[in-house]
PDB file of N, CA and C in Angstrom:
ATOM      1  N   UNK A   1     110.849  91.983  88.408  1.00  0.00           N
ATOM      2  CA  UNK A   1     110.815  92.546  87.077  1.00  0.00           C
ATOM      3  C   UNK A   1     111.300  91.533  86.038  1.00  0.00           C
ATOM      4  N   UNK A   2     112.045  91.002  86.730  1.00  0.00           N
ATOM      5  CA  UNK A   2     112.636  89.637  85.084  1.00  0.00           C
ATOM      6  C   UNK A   2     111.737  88.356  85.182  1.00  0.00           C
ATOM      7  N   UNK A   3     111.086  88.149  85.898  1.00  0.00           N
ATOM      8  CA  UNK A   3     109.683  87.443  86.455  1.00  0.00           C
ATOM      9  C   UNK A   3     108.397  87.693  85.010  1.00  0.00           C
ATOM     10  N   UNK A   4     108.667  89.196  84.537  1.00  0.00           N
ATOM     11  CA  UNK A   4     107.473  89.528  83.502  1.00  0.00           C
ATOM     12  C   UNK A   4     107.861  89.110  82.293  1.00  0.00           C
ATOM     13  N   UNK A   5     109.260  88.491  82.122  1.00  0.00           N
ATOM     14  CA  UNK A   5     109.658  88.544  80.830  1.00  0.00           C
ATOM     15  C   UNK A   5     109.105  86.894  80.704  1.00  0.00           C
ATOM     16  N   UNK A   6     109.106  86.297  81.747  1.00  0.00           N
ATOM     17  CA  UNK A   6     108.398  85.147  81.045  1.00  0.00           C
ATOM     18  C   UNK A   6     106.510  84.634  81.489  1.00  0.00           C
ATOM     19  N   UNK A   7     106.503  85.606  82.520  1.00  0.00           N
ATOM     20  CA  UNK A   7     104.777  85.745  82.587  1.00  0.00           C
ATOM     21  C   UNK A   7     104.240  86.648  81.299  1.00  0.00           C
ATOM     22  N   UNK A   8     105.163  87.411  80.694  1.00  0.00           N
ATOM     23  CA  UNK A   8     104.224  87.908  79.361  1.00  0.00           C
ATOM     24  C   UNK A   8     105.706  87.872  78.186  1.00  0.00           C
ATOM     25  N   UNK A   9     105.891  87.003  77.464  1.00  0.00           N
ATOM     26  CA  UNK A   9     107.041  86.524  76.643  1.00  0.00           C
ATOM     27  C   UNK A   9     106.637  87.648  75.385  1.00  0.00           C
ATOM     28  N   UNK A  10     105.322  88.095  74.820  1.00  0.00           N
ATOM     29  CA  UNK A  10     105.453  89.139  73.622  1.00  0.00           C
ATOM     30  C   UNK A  10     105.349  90.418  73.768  1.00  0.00           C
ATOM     31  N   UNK A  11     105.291  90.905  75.515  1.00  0.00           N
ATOM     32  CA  UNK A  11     105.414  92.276  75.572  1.00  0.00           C
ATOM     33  C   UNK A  11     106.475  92.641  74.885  1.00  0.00           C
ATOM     34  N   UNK A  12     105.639  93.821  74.491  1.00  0.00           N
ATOM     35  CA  UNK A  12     106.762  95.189  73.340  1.00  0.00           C
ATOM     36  C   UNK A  12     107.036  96.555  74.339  1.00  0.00           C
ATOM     37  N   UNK A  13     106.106  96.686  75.835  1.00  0.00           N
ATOM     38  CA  UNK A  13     105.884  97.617  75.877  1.00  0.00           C
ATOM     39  C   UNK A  13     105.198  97.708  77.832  1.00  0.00           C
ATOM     40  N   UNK A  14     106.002  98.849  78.823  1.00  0.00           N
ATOM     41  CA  UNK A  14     105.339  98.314  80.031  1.00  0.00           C
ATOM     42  C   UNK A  14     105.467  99.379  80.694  1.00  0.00           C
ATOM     43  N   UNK A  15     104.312 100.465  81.122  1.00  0.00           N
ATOM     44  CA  UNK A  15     103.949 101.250  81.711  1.00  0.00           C
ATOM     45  C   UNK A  15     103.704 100.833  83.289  1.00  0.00           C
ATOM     46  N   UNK A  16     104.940 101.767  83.703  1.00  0.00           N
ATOM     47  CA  UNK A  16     104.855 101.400  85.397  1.00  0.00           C
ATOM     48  C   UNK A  16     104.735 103.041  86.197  1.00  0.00           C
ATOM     49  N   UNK A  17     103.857 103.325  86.948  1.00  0.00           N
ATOM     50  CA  UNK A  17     103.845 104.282  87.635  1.00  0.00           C
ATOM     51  C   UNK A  17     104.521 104.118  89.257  1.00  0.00           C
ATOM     52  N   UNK A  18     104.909 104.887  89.746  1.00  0.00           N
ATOM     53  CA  UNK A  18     104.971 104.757  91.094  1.00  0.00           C
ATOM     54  C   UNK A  18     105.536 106.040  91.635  1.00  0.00           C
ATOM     55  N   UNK A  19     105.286 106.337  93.326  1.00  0.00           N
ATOM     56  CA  UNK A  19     106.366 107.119  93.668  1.00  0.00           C
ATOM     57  C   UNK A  19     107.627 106.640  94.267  1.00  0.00           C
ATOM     58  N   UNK A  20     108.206 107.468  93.823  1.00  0.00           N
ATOM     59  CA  UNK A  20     110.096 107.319  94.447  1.00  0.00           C
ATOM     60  C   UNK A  20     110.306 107.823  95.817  1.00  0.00           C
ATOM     61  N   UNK A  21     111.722 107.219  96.571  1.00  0.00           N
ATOM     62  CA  UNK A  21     111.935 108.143  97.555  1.00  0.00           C
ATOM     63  C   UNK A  21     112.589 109.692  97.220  1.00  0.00           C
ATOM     64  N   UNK A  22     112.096 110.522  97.366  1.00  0.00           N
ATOM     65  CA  UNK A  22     112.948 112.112  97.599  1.00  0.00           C
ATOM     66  C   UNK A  22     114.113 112.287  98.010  1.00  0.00           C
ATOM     67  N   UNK A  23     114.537 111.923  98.386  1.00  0.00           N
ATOM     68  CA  UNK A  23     115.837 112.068  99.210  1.00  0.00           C
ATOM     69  C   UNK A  23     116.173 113.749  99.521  1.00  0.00           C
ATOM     70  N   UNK A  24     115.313 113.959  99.531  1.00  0.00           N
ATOM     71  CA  UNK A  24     114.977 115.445 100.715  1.00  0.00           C
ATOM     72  C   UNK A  24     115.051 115.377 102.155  1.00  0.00           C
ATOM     73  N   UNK A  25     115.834 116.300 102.823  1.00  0.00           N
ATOM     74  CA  UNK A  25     115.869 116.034 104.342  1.00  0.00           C
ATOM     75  C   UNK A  25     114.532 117.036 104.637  1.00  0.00           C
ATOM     76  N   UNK A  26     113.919 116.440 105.739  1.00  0.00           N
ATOM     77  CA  UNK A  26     112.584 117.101 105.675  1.00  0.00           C
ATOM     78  C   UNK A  26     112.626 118.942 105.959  1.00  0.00           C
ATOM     79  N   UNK A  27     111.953 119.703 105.206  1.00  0.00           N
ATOM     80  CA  UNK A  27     112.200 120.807 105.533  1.00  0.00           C
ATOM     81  C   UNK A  27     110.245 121.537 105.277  1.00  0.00           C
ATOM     82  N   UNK A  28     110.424 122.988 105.468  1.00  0.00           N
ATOM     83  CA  UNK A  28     108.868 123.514 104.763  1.00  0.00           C
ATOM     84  C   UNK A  28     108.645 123.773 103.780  1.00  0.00           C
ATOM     85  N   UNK A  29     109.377 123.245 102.919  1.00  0.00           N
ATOM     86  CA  UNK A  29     109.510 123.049 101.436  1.00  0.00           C
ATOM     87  C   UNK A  29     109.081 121.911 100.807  1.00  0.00           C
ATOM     88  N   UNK A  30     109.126 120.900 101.761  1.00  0.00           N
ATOM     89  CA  UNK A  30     108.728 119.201 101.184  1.00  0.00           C
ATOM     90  C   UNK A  30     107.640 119.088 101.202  1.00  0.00           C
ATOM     91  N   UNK A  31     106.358 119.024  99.737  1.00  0.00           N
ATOM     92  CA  UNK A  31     105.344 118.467 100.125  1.00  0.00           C
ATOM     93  C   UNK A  31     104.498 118.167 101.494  1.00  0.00           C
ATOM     94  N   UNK A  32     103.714 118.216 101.517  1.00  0.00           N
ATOM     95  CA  UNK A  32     103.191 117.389 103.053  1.00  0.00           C
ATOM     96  C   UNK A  32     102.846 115.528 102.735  1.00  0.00           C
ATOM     97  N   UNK A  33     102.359 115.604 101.251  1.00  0.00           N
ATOM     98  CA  UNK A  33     101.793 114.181 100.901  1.00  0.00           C
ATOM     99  C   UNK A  33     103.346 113.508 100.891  1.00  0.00           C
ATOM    100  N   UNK A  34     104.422 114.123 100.340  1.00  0.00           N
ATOM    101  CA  UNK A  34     105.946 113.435 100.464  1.00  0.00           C
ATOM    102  C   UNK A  34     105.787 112.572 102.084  1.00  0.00           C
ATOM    103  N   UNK A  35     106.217 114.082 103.143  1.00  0.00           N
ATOM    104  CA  UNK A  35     106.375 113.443 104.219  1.00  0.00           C
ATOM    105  C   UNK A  35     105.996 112.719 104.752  1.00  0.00           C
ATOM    106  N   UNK A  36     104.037 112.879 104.782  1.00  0.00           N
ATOM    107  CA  UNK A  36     103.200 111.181 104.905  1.00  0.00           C
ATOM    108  C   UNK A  36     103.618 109.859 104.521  1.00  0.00           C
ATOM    109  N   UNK A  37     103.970 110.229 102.906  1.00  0.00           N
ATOM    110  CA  UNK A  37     104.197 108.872 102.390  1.00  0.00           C
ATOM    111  C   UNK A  37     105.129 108.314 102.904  1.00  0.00           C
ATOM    112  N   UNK A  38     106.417 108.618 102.843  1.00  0.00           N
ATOM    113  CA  UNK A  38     107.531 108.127 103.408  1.00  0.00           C
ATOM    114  C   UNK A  38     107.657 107.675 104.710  1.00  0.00           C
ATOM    115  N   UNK A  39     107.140 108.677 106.001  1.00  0.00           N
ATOM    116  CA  UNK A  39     106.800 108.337 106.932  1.00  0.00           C
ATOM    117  C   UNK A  39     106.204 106.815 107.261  1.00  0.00           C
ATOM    118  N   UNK A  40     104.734 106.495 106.454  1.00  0.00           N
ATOM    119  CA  UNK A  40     103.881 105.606 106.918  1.00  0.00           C
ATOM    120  C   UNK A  40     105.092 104.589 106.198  1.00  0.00           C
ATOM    121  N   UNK A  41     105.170 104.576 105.304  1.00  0.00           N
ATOM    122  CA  UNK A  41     106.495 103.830 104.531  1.00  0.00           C
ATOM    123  C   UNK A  41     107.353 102.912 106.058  1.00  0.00           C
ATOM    124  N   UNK A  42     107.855 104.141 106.036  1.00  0.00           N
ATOM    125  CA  UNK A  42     109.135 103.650 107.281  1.00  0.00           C
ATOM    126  C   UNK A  42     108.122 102.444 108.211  1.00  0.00           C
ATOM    127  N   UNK A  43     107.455 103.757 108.754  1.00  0.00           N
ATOM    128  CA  UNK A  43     106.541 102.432 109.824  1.00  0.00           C
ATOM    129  C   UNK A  43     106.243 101.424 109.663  1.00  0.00           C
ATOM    130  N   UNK A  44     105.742 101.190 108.093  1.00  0.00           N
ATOM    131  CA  UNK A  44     105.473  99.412 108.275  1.00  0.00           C
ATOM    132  C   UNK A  44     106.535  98.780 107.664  1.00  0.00           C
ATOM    133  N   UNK A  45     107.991  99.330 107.567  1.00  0.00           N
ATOM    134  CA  UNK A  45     109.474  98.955 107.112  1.00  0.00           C
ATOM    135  C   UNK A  45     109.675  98.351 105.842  1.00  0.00           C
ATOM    136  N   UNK A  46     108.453  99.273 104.764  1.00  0.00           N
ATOM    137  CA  UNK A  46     108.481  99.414 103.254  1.00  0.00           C
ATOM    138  C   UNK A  46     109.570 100.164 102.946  1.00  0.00           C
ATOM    139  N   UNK A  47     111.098  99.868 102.142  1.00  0.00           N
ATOM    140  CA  UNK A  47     111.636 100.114 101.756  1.00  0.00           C
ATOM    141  C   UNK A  47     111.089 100.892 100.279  1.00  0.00           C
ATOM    142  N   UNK A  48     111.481 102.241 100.148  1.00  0.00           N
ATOM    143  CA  UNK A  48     110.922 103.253  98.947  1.00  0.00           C
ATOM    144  C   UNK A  48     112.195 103.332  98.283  1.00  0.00           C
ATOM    145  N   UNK A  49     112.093 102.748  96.675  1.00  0.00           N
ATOM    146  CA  UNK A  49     113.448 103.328  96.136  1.00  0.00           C
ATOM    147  C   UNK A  49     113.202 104.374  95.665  1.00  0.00           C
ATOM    148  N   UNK A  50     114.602 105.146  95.507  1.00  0.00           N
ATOM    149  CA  UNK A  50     114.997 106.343  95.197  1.00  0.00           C
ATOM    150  C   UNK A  50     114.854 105.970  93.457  1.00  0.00           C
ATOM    151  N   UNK A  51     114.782 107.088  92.672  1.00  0.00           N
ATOM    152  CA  UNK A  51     114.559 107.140  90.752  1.00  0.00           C
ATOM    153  C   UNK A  51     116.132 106.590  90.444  1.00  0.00           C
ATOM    154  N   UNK A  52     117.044 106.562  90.809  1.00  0.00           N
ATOM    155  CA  UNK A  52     118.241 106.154  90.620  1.00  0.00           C
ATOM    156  C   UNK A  52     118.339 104.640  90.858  1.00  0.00           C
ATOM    157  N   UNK A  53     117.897 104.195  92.161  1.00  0.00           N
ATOM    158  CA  UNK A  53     117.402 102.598  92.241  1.00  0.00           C
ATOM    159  C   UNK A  53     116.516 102.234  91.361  1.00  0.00           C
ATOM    160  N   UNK A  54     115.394 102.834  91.170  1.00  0.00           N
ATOM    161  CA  UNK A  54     114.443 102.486  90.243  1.00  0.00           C
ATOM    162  C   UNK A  54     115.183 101.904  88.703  1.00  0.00           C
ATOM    163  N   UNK A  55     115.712 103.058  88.067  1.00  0.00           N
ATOM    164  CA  UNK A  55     116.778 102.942  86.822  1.00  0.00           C
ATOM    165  C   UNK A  55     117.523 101.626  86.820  1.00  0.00           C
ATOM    166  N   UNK A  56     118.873 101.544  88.071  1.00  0.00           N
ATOM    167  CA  UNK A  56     119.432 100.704  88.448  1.00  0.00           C
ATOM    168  C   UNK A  56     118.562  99.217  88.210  1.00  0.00           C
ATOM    169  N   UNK A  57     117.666  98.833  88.897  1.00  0.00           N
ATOM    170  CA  UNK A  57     116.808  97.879  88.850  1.00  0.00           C
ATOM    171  C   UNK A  57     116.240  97.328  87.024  1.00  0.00           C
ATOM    172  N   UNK A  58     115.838  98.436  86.841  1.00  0.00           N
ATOM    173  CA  UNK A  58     115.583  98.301  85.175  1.00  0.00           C
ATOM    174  C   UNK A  58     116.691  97.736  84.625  1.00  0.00           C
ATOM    175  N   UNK A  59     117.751  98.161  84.561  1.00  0.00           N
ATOM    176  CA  UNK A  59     119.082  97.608  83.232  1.00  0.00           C
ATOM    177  C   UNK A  59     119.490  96.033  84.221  1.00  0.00           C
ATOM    178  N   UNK A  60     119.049  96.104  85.446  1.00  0.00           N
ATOM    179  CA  UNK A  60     119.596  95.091  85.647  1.00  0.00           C
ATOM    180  C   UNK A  60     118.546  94.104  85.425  1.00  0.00           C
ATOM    181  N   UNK A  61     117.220  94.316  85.259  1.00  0.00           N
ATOM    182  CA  UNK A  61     116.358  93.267  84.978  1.00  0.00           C
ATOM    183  C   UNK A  61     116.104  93.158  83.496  1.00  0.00           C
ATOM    184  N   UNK A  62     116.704  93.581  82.490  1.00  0.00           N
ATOM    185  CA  UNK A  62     116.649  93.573  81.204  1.00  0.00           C
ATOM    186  C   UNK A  62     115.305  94.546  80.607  1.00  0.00           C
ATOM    187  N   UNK A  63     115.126  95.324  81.523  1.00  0.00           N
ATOM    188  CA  UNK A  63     114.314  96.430  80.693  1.00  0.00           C
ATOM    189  C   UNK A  63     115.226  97.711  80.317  1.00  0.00           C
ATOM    190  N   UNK A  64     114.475  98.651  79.635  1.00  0.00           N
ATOM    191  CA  UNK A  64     115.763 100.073  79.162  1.00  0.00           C
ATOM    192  C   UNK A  64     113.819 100.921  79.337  1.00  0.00           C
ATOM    193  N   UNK A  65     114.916 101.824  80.032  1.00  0.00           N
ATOM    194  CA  UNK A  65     113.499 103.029  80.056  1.00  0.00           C
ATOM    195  C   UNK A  65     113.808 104.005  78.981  1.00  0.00           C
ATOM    196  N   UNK A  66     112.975 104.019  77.714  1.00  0.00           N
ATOM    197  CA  UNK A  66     112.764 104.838  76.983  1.00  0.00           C
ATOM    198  C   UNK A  66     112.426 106.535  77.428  1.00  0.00           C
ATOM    199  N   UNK A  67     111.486 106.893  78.375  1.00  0.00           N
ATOM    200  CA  UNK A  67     110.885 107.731  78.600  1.00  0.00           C
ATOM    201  C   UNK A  67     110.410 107.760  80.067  1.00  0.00           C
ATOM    202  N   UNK A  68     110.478 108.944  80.768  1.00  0.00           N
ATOM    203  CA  UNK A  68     109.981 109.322  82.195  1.00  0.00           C
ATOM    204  C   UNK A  68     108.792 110.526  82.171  1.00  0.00           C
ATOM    205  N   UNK A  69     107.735 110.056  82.588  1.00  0.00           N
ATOM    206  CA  UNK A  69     106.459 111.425  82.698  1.00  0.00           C
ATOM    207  C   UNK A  69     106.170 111.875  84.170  1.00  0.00           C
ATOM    208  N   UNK A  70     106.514 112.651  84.531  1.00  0.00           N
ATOM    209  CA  UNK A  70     106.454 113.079  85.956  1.00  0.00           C
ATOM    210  C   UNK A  70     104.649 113.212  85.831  1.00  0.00           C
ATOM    211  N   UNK A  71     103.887 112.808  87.150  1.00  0.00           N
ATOM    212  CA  UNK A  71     102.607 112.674  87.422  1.00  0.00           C
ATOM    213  C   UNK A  71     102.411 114.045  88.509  1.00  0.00           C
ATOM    214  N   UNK A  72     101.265 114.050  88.784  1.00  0.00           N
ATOM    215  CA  UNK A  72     100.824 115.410  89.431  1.00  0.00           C
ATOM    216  C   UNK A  72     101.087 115.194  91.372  1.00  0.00           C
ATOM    217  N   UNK A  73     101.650 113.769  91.262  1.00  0.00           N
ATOM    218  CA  UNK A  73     101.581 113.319  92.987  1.00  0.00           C
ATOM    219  C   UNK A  73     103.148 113.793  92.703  1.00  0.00           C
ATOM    220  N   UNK A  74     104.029 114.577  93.671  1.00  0.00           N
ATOM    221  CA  UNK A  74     105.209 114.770  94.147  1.00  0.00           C
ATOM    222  C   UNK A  74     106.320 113.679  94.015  1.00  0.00           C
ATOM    223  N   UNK A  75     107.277 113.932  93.362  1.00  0.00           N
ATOM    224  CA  UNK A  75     107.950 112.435  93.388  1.00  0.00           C
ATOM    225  C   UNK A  75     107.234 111.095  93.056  1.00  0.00           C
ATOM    226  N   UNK A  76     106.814 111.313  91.691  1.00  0.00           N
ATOM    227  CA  UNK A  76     106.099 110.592  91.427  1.00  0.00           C
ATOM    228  C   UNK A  76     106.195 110.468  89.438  1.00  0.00           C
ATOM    229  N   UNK A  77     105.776 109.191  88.959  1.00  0.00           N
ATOM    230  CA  UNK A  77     106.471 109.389  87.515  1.00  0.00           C
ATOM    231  C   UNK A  77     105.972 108.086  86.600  1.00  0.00           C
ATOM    232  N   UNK A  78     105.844 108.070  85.337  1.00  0.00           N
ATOM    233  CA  UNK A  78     105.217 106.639  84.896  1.00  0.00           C
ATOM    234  C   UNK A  78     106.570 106.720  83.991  1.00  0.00           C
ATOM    235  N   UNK A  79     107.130 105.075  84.265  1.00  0.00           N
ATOM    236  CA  UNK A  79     108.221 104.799  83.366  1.00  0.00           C
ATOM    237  C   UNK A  79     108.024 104.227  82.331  1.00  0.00           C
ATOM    238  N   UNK A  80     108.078 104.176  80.624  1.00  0.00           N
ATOM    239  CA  UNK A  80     107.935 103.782  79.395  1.00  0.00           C
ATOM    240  C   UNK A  80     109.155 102.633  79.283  1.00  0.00           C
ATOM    241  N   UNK A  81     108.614 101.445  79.884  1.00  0.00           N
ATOM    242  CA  UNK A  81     110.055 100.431  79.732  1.00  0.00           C
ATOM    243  C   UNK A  81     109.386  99.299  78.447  1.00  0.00           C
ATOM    244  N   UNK A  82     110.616  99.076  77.797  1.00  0.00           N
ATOM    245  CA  UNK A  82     110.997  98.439  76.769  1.00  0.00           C
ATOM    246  C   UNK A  82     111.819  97.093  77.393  1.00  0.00           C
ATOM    247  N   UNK A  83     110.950  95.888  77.034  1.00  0.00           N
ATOM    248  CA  UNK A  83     112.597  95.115  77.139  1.00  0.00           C
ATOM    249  C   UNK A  83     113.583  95.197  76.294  1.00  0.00           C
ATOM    250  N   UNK A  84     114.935  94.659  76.853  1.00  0.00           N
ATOM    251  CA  UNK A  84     116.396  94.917  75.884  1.00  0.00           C
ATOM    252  C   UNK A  84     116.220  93.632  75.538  1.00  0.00           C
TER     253      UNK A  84
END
């Protein structure tokens, strides 16, 4: 992420989607597309951050998230980041 500040030096503005980990213990309440994802995740030992890592990661790479839009996939969200 601090990699973009000098591959694009006049961004004003940076729309990132992704899903997060849940941090749900699996139950019949969790999505089914959750449990897939995470699952296949594990298997090929893709680390999924949690929206709290996600955040974390931002202030520490000199972006500030203005705004969060939750998307129609489960645990899932497009972040409105600003650099600081």
């Amino acid at each position: 992420m601090r990699n973009f500040h000098t591959a694009f030096p006049n961004v004003k503005r940076f729309l990132l989607c992704d899903t997060y980990r849940s941090g749900i213990v699996p139950s019949s309440d969790i999505p089914t597309f959750t449990l897939g994802f995470e699952l296949i995740h594990s298997f090929m030992g893709q680390y999924i951050p949690s929206i709290t890592e996600w955040m974390s990661l931002f202030s520490e790479s000199g972006w500030k998230c203005v705004q969060r839009q939750d998307v129609e996939a489960p645990f899932s969200t497009i972040f409105d980041l600003r650099p600081e």
